[in-house]
N, C-alpha and C. Protein backbone atom coordinates (compact mmCIF):
# COMPACT_ATOMS: atom_id res chain seq x y z
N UNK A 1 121.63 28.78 -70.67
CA UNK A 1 120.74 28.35 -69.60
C UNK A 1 120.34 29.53 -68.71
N UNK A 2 121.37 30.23 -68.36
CA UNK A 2 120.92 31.36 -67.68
C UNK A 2 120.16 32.41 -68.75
N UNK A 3 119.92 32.86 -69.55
CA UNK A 3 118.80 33.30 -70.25
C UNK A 3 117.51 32.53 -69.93
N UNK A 4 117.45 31.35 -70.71
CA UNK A 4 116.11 31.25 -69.94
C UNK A 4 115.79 30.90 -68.39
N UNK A 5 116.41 31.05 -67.22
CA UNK A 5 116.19 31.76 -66.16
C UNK A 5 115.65 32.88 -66.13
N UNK A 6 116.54 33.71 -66.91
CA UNK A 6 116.39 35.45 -66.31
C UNK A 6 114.51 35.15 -66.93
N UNK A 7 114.66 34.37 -68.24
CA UNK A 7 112.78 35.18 -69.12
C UNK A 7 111.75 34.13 -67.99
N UNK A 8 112.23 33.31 -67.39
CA UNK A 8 111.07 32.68 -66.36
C UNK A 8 110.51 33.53 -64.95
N UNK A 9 112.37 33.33 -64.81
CA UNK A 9 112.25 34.72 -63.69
C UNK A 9 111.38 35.93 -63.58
N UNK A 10 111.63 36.40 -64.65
CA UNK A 10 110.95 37.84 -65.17
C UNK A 10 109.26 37.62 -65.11
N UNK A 11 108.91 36.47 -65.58
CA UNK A 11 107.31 35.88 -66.27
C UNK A 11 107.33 35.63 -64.83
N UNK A 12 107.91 35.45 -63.49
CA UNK A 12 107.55 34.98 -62.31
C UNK A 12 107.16 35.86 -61.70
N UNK A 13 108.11 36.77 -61.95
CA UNK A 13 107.66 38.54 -61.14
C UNK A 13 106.76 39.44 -61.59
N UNK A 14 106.74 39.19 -63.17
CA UNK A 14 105.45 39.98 -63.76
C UNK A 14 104.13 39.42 -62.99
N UNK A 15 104.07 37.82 -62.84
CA UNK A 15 102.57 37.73 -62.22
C UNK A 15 102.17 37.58 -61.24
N UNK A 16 103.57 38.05 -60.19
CA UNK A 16 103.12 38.17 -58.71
C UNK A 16 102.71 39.63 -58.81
N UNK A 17 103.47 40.38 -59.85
CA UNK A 17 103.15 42.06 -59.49
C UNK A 17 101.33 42.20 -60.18
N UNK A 18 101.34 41.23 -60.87
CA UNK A 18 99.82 41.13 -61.52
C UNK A 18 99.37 40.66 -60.53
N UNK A 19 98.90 39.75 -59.53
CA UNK A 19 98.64 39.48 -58.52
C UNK A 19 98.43 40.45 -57.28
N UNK A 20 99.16 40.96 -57.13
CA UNK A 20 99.52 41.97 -56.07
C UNK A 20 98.18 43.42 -56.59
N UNK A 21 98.49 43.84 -57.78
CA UNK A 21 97.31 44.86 -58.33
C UNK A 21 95.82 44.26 -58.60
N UNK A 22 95.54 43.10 -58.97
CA UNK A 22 94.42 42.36 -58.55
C UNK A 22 94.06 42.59 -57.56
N UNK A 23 94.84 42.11 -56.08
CA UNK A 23 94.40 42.10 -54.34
C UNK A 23 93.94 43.51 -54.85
N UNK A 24 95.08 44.43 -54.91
CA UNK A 24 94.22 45.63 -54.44
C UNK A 24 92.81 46.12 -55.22
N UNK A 25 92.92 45.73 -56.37
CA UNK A 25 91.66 46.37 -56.76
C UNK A 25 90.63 45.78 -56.15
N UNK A 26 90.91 44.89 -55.51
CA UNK A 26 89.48 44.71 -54.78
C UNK A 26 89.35 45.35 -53.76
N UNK A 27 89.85 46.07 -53.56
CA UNK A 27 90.03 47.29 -52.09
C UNK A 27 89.06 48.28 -53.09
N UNK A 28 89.14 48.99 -53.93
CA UNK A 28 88.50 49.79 -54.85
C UNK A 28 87.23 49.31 -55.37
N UNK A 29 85.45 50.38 -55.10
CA UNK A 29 84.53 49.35 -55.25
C UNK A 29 84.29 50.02 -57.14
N UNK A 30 84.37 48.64 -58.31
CA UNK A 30 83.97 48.22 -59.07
C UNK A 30 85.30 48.35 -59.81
N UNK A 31 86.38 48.16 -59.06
CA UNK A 31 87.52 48.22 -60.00
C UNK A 31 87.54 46.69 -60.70
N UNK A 32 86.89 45.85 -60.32
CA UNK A 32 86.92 44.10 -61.16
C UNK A 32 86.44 44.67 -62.02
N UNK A 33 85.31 45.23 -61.89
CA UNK A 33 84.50 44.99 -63.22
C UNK A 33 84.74 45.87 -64.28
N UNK A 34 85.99 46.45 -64.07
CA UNK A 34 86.71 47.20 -65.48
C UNK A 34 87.38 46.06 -66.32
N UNK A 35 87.85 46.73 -67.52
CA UNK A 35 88.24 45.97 -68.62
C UNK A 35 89.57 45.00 -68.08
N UNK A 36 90.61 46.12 -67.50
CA UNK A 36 91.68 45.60 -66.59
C UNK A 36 91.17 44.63 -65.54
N UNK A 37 89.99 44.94 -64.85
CA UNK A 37 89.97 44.27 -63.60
C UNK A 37 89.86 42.73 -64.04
N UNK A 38 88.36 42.90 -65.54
CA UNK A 38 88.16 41.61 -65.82
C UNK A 38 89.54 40.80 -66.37
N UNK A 39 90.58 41.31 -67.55
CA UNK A 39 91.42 40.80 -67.85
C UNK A 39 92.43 40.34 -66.61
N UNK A 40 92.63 40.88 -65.49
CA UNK A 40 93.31 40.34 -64.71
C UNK A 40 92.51 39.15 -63.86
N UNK A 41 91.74 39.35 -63.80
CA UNK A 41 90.63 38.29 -63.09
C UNK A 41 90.54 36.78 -64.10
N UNK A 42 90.37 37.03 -65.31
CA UNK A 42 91.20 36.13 -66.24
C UNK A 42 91.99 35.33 -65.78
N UNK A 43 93.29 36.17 -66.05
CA UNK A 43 94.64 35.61 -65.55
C UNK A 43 95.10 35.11 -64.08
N UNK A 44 94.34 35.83 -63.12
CA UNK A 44 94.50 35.49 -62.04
C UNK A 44 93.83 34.18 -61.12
N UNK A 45 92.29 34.38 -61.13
CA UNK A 45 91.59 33.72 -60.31
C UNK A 45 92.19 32.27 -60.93
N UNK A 46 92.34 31.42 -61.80
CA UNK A 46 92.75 30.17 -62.10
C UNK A 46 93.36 29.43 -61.30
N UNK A 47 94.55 30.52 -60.73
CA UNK A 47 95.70 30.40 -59.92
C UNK A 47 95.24 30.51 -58.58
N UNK A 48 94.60 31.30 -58.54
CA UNK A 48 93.84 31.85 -56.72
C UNK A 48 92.82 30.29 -56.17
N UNK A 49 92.28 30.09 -57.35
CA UNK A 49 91.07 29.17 -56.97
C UNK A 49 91.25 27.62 -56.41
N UNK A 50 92.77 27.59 -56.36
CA UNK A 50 93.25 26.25 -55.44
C UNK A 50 93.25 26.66 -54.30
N UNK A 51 93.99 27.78 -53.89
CA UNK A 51 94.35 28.30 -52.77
C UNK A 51 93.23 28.36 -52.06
N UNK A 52 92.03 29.10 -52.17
CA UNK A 52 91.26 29.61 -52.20
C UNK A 52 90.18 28.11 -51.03
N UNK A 53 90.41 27.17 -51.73
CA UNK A 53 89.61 26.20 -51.86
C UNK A 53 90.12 25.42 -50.16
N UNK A 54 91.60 25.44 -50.40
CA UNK A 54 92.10 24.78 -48.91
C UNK A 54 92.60 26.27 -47.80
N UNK A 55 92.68 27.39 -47.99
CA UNK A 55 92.98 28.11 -47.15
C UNK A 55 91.41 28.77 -47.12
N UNK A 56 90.87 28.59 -45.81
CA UNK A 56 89.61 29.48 -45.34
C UNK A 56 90.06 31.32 -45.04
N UNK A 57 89.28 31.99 -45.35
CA UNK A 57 89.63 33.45 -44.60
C UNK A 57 89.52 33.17 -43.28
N UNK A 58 90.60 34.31 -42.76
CA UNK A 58 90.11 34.70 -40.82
C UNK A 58 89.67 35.81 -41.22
N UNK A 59 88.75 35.60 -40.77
CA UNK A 59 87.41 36.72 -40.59
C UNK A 59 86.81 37.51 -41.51
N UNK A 60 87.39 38.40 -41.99
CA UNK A 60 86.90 38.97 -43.46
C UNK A 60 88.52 39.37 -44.29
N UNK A 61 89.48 38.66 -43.37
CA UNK A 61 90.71 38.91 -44.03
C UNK A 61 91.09 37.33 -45.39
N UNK A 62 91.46 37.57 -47.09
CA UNK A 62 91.35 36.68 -47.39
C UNK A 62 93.14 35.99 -47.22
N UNK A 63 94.03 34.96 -46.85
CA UNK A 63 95.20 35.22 -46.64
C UNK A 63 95.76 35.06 -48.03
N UNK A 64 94.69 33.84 -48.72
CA UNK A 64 94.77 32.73 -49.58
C UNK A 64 95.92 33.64 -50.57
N UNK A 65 95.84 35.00 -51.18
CA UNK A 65 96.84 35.33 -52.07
C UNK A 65 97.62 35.45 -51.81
N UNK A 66 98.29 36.42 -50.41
CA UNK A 66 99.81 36.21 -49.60
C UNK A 66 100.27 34.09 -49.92
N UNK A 67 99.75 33.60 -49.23
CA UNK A 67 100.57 32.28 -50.12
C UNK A 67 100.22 31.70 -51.36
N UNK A 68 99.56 32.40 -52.02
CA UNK A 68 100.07 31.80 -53.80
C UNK A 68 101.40 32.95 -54.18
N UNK A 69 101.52 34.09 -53.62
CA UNK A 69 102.55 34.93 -53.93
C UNK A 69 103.71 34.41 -53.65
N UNK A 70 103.66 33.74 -52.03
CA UNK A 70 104.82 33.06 -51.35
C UNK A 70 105.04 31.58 -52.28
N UNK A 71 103.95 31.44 -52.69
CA UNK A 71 104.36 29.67 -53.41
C UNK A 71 105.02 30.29 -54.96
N UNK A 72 104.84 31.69 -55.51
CA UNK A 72 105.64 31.57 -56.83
C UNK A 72 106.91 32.14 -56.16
N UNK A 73 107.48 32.72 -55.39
CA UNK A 73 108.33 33.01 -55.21
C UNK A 73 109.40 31.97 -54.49
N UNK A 74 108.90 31.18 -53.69
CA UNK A 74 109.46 29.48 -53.81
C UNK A 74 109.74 28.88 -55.14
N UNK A 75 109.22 28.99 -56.09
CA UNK A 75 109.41 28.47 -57.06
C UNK A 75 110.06 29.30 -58.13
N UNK A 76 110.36 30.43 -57.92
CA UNK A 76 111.56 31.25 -59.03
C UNK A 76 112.60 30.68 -57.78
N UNK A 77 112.60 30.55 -56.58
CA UNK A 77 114.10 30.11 -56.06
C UNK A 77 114.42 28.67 -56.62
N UNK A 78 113.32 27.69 -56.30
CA UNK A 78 113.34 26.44 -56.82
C UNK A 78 113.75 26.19 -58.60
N UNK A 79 113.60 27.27 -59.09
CA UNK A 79 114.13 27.26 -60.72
C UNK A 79 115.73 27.84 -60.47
N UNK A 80 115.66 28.84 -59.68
CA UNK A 80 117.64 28.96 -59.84
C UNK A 80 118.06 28.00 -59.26
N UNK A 81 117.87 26.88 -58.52
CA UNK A 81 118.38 26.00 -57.79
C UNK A 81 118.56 24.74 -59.02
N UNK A 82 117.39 24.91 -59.69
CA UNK A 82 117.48 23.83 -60.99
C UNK A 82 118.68 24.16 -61.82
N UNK A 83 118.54 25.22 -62.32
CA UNK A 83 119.45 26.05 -63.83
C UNK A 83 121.16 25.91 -62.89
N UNK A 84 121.08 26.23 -61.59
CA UNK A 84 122.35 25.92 -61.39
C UNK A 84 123.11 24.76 -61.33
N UNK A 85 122.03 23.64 -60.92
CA UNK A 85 122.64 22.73 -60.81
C UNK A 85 122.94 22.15 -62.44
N UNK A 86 122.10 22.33 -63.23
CA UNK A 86 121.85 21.44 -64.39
C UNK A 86 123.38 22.35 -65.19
N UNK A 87 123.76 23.84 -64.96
CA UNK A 87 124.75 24.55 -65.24
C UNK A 87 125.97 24.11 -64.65
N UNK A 88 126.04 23.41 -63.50
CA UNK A 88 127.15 22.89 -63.01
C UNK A 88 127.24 21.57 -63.19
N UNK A 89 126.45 20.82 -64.09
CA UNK A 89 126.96 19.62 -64.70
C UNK A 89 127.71 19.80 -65.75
């Protein structure tokens, strides 16, 4: 059980750190529209585009990715909280 923790875990942190290099490339002008930018834009916006939808920007700041980052990282805690308990049955 704790194996597949650690490979969820891992798949949790790989796509906040994918997340995290997304934000920034949009700091960089035409880094989307590279091969990377588009493949992460792929993978990413799917996930962004709820957030996106109920969190408005303040002002030209967008917050919406700081809490999809904060909502997967709730949820790798919310998975060790599972695997332990289901491990301590």
């Amino acid at each position: 059980m704790n194996f597949i923790y650690q490979i969820l875990s891992t798949l949790l942190t790989v796509y906040s750190f994918a997340l995290i290099i997304y934000i920034f490339m949009s700091w960089v002008p035409n880094a989307r529209e590279s091969s990377i930018g588009r493949m992460l834009a792929s993978v990413c916006e799917p996930y962004l585009e709820p957030f996106r939808r109920f969190i408005p920007p303040l002002g030209m700041i967008d917050i919406s990715p700081l809490v999809a980052i904060f909502v997967l990282r709730f949820a790798d805690m919310g998975l060790l909280q599972v695997f332990r308990f289901i491990s301590s049955i």
